[in-house]
Protein backbone atom coordinates (compact mmCIF):
# COMPACT_ATOMS: atom_id res chain seq x y z
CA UNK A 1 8.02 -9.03 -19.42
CA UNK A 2 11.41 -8.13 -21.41
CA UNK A 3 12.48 -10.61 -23.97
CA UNK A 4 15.50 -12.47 -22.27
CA UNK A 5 12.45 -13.25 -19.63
CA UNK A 6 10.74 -12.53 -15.84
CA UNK A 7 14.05 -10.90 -14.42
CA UNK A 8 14.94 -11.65 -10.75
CA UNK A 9 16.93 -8.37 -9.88
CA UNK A 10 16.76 -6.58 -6.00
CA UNK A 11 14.32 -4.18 -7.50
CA UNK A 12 11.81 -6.05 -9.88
CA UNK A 13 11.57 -8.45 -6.88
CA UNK A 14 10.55 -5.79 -4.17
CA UNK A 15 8.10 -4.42 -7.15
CA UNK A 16 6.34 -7.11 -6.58
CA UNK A 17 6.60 -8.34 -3.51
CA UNK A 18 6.16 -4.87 -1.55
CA UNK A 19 3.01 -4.41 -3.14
CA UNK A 20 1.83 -6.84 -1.60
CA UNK A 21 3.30 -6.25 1.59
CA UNK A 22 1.99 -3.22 1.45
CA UNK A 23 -1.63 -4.71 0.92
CA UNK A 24 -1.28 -7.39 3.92
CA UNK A 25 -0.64 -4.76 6.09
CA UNK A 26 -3.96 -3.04 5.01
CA UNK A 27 -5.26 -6.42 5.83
CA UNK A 28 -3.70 -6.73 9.13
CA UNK A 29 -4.52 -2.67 9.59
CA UNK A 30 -8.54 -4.07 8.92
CA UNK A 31 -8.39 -6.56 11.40
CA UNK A 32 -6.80 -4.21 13.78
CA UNK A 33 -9.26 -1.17 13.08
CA UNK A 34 -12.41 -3.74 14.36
CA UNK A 35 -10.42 -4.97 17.33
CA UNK A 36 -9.12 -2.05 18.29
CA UNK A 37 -12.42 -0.07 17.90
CA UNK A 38 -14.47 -2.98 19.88
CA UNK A 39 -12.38 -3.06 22.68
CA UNK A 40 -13.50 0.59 23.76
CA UNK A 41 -17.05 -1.36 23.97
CA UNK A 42 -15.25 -3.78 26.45
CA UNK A 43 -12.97 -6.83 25.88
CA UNK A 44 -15.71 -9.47 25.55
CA UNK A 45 -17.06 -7.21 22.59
CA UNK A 46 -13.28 -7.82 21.13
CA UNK A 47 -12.97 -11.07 21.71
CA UNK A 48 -16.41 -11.61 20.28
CA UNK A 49 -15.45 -10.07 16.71
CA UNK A 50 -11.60 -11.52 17.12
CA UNK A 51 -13.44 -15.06 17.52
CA UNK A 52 -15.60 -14.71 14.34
CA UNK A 53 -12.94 -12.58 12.32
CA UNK A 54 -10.63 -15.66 12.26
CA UNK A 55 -13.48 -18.06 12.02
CA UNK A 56 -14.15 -15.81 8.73
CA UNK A 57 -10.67 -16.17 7.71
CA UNK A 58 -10.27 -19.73 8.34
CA UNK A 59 -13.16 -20.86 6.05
CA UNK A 60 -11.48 -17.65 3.76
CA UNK A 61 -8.40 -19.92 3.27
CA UNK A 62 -10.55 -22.04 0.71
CA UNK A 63 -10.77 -18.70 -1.25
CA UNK A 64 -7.02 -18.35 -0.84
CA UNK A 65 -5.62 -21.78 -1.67
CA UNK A 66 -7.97 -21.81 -5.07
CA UNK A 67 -6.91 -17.99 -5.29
CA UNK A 68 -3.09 -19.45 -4.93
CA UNK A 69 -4.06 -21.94 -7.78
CA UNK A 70 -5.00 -19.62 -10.03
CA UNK A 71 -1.69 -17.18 -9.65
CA UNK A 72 0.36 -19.95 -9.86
CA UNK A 73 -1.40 -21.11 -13.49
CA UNK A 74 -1.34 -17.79 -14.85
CA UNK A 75 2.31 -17.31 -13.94
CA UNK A 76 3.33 -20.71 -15.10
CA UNK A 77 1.09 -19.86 -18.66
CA UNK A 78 3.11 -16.32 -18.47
CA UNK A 79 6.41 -17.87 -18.63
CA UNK A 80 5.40 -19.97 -21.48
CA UNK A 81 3.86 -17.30 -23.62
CA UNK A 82 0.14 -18.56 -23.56
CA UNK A 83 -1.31 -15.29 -22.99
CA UNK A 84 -4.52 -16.45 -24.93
CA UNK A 85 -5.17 -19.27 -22.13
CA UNK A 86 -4.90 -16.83 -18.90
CA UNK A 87 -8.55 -15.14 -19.35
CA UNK A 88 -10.18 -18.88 -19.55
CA UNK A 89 -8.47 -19.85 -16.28
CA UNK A 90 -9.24 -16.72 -14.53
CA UNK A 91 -13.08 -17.39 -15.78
CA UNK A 92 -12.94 -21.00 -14.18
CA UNK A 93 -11.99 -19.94 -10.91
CA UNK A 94 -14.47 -17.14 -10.72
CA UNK A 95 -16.90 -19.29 -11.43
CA UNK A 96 -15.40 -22.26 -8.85
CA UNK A 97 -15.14 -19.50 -6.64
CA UNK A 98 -18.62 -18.47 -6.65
CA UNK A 99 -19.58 -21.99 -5.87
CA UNK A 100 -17.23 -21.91 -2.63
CA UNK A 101 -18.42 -18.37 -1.42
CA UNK A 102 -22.00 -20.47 -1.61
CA UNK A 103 -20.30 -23.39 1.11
CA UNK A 104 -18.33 -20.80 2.71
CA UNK A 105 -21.68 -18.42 3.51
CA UNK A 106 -23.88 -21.23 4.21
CA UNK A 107 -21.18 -22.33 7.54
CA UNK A 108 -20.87 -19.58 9.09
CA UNK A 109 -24.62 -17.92 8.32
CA UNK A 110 -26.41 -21.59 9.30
CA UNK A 111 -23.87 -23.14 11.56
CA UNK A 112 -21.94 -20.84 13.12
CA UNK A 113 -24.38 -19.84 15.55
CA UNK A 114 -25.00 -23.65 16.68
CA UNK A 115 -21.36 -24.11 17.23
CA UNK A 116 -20.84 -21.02 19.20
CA UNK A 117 -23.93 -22.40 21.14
CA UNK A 118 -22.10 -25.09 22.05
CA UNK A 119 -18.58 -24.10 22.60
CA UNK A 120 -18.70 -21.12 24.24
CA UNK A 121 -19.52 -20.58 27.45
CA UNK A 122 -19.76 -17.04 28.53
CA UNK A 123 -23.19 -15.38 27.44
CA UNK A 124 -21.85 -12.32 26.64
CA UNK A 125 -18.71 -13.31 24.53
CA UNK A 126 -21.64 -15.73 22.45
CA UNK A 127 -23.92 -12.95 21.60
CA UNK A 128 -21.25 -10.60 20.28
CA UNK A 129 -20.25 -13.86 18.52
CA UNK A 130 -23.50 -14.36 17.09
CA UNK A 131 -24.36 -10.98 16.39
CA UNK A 132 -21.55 -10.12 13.90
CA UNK A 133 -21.25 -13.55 12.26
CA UNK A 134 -24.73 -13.16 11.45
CA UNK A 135 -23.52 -9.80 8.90
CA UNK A 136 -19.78 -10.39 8.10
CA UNK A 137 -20.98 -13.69 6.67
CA UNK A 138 -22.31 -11.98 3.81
CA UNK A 139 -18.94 -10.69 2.76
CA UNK A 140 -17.98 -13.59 1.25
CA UNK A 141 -19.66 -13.04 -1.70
CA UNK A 142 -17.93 -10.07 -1.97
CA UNK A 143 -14.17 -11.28 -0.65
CA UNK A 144 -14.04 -14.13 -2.91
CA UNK A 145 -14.36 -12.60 -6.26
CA UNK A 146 -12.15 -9.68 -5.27
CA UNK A 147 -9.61 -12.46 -4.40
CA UNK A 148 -9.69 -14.53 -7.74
CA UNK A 149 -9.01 -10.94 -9.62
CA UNK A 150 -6.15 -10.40 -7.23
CA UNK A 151 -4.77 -13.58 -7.85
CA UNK A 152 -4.64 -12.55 -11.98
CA UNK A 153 -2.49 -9.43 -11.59
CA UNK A 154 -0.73 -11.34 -8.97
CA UNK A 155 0.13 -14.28 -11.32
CA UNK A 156 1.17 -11.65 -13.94
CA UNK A 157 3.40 -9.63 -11.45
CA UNK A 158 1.33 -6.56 -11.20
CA UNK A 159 0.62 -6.13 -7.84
CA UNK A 160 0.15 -2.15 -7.37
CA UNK A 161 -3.72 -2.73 -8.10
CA UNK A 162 -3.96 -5.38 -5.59
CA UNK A 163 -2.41 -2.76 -2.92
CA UNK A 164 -4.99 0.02 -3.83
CA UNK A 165 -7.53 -2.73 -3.71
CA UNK A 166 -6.79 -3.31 -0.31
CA UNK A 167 -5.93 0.14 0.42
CA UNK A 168 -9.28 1.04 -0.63
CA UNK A 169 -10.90 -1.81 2.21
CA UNK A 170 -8.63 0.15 5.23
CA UNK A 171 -9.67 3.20 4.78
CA UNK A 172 -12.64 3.04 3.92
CA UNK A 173 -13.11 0.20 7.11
CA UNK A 174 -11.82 2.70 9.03
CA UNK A 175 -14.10 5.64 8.75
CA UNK A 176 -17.31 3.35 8.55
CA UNK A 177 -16.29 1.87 11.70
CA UNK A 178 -15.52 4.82 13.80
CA UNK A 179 -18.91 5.79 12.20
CA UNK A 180 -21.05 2.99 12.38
CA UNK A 181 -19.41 1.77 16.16
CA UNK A 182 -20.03 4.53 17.98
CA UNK A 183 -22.55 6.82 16.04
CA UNK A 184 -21.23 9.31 15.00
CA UNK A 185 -22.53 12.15 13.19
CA UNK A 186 -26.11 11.17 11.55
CA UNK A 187 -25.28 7.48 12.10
CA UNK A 188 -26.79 5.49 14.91
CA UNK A 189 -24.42 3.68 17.54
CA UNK A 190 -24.35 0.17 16.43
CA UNK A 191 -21.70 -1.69 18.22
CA UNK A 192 -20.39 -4.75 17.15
CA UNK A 193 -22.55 -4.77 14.31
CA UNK A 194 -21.13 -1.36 13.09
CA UNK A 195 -17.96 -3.20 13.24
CA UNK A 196 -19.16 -5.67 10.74
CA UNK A 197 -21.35 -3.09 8.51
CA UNK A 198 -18.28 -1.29 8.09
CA UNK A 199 -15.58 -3.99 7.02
CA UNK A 200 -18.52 -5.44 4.82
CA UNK A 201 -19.21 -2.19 3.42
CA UNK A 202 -15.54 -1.17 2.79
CA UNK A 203 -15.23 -4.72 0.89
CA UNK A 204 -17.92 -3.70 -1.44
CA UNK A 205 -15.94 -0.40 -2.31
CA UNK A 206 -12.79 -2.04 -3.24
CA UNK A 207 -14.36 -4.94 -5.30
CA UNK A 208 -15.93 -2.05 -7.34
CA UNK A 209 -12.85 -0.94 -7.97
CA UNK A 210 -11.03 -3.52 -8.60
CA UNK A 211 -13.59 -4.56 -11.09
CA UNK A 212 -13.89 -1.51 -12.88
CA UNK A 213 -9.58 -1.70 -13.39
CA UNK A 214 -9.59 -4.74 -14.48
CA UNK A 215 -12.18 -4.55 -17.32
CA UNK A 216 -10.66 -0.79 -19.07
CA UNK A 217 -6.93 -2.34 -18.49
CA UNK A 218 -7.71 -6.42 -19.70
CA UNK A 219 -11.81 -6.08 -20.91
CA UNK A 220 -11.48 -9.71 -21.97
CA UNK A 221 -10.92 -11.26 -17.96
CA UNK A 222 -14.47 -9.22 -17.81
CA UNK A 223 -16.24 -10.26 -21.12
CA UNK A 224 -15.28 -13.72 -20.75
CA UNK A 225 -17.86 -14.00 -17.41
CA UNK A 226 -20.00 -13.80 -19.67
CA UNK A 227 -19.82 -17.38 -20.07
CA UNK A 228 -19.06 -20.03 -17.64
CA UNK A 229 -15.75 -21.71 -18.22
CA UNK A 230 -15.24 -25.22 -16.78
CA UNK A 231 -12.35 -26.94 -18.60
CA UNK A 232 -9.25 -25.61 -16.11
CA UNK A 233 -11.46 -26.82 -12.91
CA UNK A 234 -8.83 -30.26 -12.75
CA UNK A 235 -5.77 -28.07 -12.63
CA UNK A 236 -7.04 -25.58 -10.31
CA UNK A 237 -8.19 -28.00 -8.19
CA UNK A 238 -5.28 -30.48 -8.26
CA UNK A 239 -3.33 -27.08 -6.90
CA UNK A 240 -5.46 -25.39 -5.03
CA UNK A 241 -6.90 -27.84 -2.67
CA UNK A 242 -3.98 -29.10 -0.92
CA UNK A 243 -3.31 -25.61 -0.32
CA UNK A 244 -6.96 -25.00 0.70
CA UNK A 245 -6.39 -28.08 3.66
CA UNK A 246 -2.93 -27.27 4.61
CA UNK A 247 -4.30 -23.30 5.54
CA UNK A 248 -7.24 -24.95 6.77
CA UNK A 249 -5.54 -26.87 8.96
CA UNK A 250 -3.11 -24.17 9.91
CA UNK A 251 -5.72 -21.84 11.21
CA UNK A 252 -8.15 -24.70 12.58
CA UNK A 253 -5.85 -25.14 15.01
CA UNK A 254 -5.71 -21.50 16.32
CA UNK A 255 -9.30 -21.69 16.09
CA UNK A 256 -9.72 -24.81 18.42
CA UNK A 257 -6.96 -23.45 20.54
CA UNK A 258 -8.93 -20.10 20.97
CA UNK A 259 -12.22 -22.39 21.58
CA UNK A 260 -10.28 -23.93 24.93
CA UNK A 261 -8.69 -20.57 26.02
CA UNK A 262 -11.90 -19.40 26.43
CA UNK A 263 -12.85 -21.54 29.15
CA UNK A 264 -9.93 -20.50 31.13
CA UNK A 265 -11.65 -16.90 31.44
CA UNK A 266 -12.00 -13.78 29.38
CA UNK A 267 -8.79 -12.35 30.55
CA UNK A 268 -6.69 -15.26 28.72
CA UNK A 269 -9.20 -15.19 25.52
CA UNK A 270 -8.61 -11.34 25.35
CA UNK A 271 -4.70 -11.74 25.85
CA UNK A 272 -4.61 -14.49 23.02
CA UNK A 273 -6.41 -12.17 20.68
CA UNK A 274 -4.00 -9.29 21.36
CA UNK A 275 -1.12 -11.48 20.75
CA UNK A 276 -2.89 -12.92 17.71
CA UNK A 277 -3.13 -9.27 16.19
CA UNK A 278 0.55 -8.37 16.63
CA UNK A 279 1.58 -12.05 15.61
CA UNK A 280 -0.06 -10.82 12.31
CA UNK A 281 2.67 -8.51 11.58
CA UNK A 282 4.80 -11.66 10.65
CA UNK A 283 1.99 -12.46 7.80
CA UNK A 284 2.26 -9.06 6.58
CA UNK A 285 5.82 -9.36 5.17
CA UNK A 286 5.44 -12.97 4.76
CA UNK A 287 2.49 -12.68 2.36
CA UNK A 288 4.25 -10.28 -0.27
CA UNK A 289 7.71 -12.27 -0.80
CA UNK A 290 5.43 -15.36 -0.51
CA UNK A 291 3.37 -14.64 -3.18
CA UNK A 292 6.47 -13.23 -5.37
CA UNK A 293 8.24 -16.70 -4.34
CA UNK A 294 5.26 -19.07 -5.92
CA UNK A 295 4.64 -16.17 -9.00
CA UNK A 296 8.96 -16.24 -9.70
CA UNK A 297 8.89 -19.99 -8.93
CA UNK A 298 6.53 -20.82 -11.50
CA UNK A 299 7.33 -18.33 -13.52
CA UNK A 300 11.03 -19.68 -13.89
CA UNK A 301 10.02 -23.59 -14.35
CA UNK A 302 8.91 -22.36 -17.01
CA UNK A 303 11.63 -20.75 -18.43
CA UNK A 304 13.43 -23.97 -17.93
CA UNK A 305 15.41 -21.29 -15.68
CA UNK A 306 16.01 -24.07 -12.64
CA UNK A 307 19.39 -22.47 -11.72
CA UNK A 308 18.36 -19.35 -10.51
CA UNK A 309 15.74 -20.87 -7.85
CA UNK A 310 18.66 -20.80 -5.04
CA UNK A 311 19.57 -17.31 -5.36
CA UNK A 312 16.05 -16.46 -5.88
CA UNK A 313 15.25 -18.09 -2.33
CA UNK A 314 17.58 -16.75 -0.42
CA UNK A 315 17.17 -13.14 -1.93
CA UNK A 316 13.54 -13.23 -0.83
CA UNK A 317 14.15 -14.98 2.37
CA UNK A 318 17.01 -12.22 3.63
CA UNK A 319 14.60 -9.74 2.52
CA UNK A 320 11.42 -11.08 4.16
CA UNK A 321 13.70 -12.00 7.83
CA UNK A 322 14.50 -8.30 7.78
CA UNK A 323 10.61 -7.52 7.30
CA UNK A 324 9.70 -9.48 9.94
CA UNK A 325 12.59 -8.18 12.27
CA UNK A 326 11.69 -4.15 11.26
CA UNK A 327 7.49 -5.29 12.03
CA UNK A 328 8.02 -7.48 15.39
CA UNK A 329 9.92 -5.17 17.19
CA UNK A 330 7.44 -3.40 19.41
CA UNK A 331 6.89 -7.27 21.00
CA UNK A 332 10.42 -7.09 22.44
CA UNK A 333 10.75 -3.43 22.50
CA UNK A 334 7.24 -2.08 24.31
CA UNK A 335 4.70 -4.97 24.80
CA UNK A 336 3.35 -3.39 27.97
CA UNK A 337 1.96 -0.34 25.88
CA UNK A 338 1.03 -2.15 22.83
CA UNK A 339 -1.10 -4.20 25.32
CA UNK A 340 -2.20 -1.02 27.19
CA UNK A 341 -3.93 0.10 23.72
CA UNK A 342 -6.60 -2.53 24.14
CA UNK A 343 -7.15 -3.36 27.73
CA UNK A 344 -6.65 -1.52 31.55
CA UNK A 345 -7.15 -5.15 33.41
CA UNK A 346 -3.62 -5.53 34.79
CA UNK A 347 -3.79 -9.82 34.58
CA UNK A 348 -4.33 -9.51 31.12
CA UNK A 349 -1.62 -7.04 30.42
CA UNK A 350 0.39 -9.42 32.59
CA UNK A 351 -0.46 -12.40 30.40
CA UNK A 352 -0.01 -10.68 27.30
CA UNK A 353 3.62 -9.55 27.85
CA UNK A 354 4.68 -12.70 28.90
CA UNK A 355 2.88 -14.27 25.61
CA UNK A 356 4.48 -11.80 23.17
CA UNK A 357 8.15 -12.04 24.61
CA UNK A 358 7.78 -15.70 24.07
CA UNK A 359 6.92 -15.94 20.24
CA UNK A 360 9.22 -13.23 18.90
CA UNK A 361 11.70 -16.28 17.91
CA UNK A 362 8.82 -18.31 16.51
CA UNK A 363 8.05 -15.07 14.36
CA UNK A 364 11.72 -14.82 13.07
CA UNK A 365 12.07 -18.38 12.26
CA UNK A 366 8.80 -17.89 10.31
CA UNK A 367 10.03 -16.02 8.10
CA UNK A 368 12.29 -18.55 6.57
CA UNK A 369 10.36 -21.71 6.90
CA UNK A 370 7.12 -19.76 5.31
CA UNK A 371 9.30 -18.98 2.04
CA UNK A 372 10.61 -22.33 1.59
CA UNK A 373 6.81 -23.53 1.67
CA UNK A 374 5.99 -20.84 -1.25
CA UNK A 375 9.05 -22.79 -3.17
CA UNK A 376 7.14 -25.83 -2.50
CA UNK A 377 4.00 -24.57 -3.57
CA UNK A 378 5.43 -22.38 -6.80
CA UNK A 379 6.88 -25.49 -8.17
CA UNK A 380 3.53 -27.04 -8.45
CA UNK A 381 4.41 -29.80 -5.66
CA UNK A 382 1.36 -27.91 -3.36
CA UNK A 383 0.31 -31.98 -2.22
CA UNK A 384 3.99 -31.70 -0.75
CA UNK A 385 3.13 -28.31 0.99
CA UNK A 386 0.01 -29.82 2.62
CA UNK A 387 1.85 -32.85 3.78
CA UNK A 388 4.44 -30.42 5.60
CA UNK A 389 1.84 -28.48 7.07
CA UNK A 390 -0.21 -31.56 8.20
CA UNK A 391 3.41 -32.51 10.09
CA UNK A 392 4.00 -28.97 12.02
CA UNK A 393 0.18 -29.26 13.12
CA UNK A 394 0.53 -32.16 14.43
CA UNK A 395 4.29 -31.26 16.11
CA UNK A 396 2.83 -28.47 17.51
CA UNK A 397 -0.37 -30.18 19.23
């Protein structure tokens, strides 16, 4: 950080923000890999590990709002020059964090199967369910960690590790799965549960990694786990957990929604899921200016720099519309042969189309809304962000 402070030029913004971009999109290119790879099994075996994957990333948001927490406390420190308190607060939420992989393992491992018992009706779609909740559950113990460390060199606005991170978790989710899916080479066809080895095992890789960096370029975030540290739990908490129910609630209600669909048939749960995977393209360029919005928010509170928050808004906002524009255009442009890429059944092509022409708008008008939230929530006013999203939920049901 230069002297006269965190500087909000075009190109120290997209420095941070493409970063992470970049690393949603490995995210996004994850979630796509496992879909993509089970629908050459057949579109129940998609639907199955489409189902779980956002049941995964639904209880995942607890991780994220704690992990949001965190990056804002170490920016807000950053800005006020309390270098020596970041390592203590990073500690804390590893620590908090290993407490909510513990919940977050034990519902899906233990419970998930019961609910998919009793919500889902076809036999097939509930024992692909069951089969690869039963493994990616594990990954939490991996995912959570990895995301409290990301949420460090996010909060200090050096984001090219989290990219690699993530980078790492594509590829190396991609190889294992065209591996471990279809058995190739010496390794035995394992079908959906290749799909979940694979992501699981690719986690593993880039927590390694991202471990390693972080203790030869700031050994004192390592050597302080050492210890439990339990004194920044309020803060974190008092941020992070309106965050943690406004995503919950946010993606609880595409999970219910997916939960009816699939009583209408597995022709409209297949067509939801393909739609959900290119809708994700939205929260790949959301999630990199979003994150610079709350890191820059913070970070200029604390400067006492409150007249640059407008120009900082609608810098990131122009450049996360145009993002979202470049990203969605295949929905308007070519939906019949995105859809083509995971299905041949002509009613679900039909009903995919027709879904994707519809939300393009709802994608673009996204972009905006989702940055004035991260103002919300970079400010430190995260109960207000929660209360917002608790209003669009219930709009939208």
């Amino acid at each position: 950080m230069q002297e006269k402070g965190l500087s909000i030029r075009y190109q120290d913004l997209l420095k941070v923000s493409l970063p992470m971009s970049l690393g949603a999109f490995v995210q996004f290119f994850v979630v796509f890999t496992d879909n993509y790879f089970a629908a050459q099994l057949d579109g129940k075996a998609m639907s199955g590990v489409s189902y779980i994957g956002l049941a995964y990333i639904t209880l995942a948001m607890i991780t994220t709002g704690i992990a949001s927490a965190i990056q804002i406390i170490v920016a807000r420190r950053m800005g006020e020059q309390q270098w020596s308190v970041i390592p203590s607060v990073v500690n804390n939420g590893i620590f908090l964090g290993l407490f909510i992989a513990a919940l977050q393992f034990s519902a899906l491992y233990f419970l998930g199967p019961r609910f998919i018992e009793t919500f889902i009706s076809d036999s097939v779609t509930k024992n692909y369910m069951i089969t690869f909740s039963n493994i990616r559950s594990w990954g939490f113990w991996i995912y959570t960690p990895t995301m409290l460390l990301q949420a460090y060199w996010t909060g200090v606005a050096k984001t090219r590790v989290v990219f690699s991170t993530m980078l790492i978790t594509s590829i190396g989710n991609m190889i294992l799965a065209y591996l471990l899916i279809f058995g190739k080479g010496p390794f035995p066809a394992l079908g959906v549960s290749g799909a979940a080895w694979a992501t699981l095992s690719a986690e593993a890789l880039a927590f390694v990694f991202l471990f390693g960096y972080t203790f030869l370029k700031n050994p004192i975030i390592v050597q302080r786990l050492i210890q439990p540290i339990f004194s920044h739990t309020r803060s974190i908490l008092q941020l992070g957990v309106p965050i943690v129910l406004q995503l919950l609630i946010a993606l609880g209600v595409w999970l219910a929604f997916y939960t009816m669909v699939e009583s209408r048939g597995p022709e409209s749960l297949q067509s939801a899921f393909i739609v959900r995977n290119m809708y994700m393209l939205a929260w790949v360029s959301v999630m990199g200016f979003s994150s610079a919005m709350r890191t820059y928010t913070s970070a200029l509170i604390a400067e006492n720099r409150y007249a640059e928050l407008k120009k900082l808004f609608f810098t990131i906002a122009s450049f996360n519309f145009i993002g979202v524009l470049l990203l969605s255009h295949g929905l308007w442009l070519y939906p019949k042969w995105i859809s083509g890429q995971f299905t041949q059944d002509p009613t679900t092509i039909r009903y995919t189309v027709d879904t994707m022409l519809l939300i393009v708008p709802a994608m673009l008008i996204y972009s905006f809304t989702s940055i004035l939230l991260a103002w919300v929530e970079g400010s430190g006013a995260t109960v207000a962000g929660f209360w917002i999203e608790v209003i669009t939920s219930c709009i939208l049901s």
